[in-house]
C-alpha atoms as a PDB file:
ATOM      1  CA  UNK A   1     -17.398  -1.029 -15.121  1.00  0.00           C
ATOM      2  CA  UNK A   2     -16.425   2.420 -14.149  1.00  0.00           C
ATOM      3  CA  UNK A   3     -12.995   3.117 -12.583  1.00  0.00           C
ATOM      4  CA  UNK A   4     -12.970   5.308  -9.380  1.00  0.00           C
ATOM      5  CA  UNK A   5     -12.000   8.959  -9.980  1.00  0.00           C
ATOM      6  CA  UNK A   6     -10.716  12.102  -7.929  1.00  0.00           C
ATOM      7  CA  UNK A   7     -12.577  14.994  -7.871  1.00  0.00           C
ATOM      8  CA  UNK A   8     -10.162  16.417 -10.553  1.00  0.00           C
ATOM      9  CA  UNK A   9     -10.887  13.804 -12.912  1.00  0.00           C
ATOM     10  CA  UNK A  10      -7.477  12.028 -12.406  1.00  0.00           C
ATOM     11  CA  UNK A  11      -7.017   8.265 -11.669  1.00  0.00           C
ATOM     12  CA  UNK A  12      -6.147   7.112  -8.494  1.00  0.00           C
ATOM     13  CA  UNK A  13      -2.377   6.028  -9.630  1.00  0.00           C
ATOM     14  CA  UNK A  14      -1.783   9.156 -11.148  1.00  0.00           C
ATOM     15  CA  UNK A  15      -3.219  11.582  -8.504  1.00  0.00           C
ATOM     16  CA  UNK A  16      -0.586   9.258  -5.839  1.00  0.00           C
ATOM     17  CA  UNK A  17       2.343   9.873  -8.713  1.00  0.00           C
ATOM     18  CA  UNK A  18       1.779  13.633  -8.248  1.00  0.00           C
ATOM     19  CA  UNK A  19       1.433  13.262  -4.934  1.00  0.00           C
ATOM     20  CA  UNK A  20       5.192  11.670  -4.678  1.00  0.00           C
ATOM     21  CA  UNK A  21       6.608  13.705  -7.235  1.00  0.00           C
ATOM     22  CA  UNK A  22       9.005  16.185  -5.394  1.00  0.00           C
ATOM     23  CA  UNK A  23       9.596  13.340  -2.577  1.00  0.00           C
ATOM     24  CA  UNK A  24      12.365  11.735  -3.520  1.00  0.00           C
ATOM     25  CA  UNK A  25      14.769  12.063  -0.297  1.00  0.00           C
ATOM     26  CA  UNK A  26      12.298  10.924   1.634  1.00  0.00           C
ATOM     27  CA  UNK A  27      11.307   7.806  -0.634  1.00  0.00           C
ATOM     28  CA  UNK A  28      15.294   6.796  -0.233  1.00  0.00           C
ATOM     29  CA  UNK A  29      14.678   7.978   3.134  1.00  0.00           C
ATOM     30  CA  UNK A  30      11.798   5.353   3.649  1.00  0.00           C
ATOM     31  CA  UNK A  31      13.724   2.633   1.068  1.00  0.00           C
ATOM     32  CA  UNK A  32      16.859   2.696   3.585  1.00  0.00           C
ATOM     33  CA  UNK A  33      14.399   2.524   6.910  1.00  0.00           C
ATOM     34  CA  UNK A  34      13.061  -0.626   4.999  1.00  0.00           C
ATOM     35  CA  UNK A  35      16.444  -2.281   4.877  1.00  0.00           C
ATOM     36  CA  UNK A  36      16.790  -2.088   8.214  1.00  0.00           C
ATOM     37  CA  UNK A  37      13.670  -3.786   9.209  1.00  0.00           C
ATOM     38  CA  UNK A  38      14.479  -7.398  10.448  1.00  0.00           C
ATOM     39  CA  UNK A  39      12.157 -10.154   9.049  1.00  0.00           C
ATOM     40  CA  UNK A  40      10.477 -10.709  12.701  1.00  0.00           C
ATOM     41  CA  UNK A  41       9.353  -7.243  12.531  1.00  0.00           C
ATOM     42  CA  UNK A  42       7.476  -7.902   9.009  1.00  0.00           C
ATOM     43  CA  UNK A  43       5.428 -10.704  11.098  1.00  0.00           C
ATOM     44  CA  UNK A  44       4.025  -8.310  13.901  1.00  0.00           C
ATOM     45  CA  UNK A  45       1.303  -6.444  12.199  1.00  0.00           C
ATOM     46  CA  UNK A  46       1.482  -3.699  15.313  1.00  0.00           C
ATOM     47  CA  UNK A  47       5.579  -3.276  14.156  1.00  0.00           C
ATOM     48  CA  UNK A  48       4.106  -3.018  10.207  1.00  0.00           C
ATOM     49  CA  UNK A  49       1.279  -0.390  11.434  1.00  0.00           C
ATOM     50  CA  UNK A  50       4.000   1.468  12.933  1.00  0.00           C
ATOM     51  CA  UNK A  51       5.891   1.601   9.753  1.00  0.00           C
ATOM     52  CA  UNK A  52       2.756   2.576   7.740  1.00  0.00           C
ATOM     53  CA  UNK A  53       2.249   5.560  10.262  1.00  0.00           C
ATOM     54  CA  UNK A  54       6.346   6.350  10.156  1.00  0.00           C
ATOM     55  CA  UNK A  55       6.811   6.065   6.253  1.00  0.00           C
ATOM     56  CA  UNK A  56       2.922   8.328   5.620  1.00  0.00           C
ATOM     57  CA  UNK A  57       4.846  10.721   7.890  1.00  0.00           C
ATOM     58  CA  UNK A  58       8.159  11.382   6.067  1.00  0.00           C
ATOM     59  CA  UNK A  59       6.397  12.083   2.608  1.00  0.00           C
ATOM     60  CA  UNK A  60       3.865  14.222   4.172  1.00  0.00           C
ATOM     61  CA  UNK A  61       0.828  11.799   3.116  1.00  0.00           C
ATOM     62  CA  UNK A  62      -2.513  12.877   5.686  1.00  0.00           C
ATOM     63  CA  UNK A  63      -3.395   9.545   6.601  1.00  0.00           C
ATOM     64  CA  UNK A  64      -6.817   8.654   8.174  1.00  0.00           C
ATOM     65  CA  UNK A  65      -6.535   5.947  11.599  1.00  0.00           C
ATOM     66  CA  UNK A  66      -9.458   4.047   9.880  1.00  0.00           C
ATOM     67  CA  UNK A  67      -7.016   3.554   6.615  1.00  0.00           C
ATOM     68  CA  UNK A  68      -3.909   2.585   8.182  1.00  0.00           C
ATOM     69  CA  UNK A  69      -6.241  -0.115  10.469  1.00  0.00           C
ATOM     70  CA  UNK A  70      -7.664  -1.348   7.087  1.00  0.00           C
ATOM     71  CA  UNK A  71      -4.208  -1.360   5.839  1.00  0.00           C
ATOM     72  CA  UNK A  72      -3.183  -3.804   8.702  1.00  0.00           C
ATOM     73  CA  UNK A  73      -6.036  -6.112   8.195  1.00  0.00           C
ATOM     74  CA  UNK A  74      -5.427  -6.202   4.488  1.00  0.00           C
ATOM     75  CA  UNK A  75      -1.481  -6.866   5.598  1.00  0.00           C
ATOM     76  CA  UNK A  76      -2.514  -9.646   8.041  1.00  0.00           C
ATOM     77  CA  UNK A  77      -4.951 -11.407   5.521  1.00  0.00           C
ATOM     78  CA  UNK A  78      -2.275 -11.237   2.580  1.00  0.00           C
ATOM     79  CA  UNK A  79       0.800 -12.802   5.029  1.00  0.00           C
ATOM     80  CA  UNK A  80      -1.534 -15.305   6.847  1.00  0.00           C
ATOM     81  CA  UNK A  81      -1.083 -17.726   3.815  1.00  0.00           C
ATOM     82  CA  UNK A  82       2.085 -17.293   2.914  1.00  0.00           C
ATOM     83  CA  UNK A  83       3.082 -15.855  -0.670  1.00  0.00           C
ATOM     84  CA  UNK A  84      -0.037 -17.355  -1.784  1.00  0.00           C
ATOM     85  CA  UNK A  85      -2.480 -14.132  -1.148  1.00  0.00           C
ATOM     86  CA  UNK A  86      -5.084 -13.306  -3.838  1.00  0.00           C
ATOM     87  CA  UNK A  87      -4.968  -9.890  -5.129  1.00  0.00           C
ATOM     88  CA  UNK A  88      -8.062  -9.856  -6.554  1.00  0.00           C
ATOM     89  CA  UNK A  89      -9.526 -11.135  -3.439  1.00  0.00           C
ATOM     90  CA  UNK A  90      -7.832  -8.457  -0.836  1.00  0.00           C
ATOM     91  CA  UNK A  91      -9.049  -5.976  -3.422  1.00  0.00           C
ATOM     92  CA  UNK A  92     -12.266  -6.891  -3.136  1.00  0.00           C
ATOM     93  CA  UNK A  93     -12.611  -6.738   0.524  1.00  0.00           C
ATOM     94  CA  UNK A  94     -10.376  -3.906   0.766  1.00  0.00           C
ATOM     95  CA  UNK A  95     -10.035  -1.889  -1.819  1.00  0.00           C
ATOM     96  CA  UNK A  96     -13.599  -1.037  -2.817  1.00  0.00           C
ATOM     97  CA  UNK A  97     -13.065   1.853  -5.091  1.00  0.00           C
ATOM     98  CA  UNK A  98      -9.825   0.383  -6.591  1.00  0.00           C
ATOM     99  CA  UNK A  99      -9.675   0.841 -10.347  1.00  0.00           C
ATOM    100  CA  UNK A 100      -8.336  -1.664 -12.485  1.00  0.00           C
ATOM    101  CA  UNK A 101      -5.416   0.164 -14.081  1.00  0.00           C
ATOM    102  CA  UNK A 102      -4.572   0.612  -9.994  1.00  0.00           C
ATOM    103  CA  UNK A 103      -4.983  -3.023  -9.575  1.00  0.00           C
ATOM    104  CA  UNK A 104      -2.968  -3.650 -12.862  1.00  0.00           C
ATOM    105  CA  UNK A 105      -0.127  -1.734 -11.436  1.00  0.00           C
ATOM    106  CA  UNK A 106      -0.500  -3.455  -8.112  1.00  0.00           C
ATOM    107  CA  UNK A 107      -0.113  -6.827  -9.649  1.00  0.00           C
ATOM    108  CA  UNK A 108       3.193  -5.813 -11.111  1.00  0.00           C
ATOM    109  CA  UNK A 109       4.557  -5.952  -7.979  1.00  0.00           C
ATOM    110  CA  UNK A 110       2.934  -9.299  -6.463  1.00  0.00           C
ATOM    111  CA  UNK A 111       5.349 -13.037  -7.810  1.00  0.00           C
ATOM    112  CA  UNK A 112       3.246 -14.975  -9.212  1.00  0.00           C
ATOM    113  CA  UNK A 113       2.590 -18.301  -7.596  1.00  0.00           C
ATOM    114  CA  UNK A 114       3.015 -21.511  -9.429  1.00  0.00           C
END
């Protein structure tokens, strides 16, 4: 299957690494705001689009309206079951030109459910 490329021929993952590279402040900048964010808040999905918006701000990230929305749903369908959420599933609705070294490094960061 092929994997989704840029224009320049890089993968997605590395093409957002260079992206960030150069960013650090505000990544700390973003990891401190996320401290400070009170469980309740992580259950409104209007409070987490806000956040989305706020942190694609502070590293200078152009994000479309229509990716942020399909952010949120993707949000609201991963939390509605608890930590139970399929990754292969939300990719599939979701994340239709998601390659599968992206969705490798994805899954790094999902617990796995027993």
């Amino acid at each position: 299957m092929p994997t989704a490329q840029t224009v320049s021929g890089n993968k997605p993952m590395d093409t957002l690494k260079q992206n960030l590279s150069g960013k650090r402040k505000a990544i700390f900048q973003i990891l401190d705001d996320v401290k400070k964010v009170s469980p309740d808040q992580w259950k409104d999905p209007n409070e987490v689009e806000k956040l989305a918006k706020s942190f694609a701000g502070k590293l200078g990230l152009p994000v479309p309206e229509q990716r942020i929305k399909q952010f949120v749903n993707a949000y609201k369908d991963a939390t509605k079951n608890g930590p139970n959420a399929n990754v292969d599933d939300l990719v599939k609705k979701y994340g239709k030109n998601v390659d599968n070294d992206t969705l490798k490094e994805i899954k790094k960061f999902v617990p796995k459910t027993k």
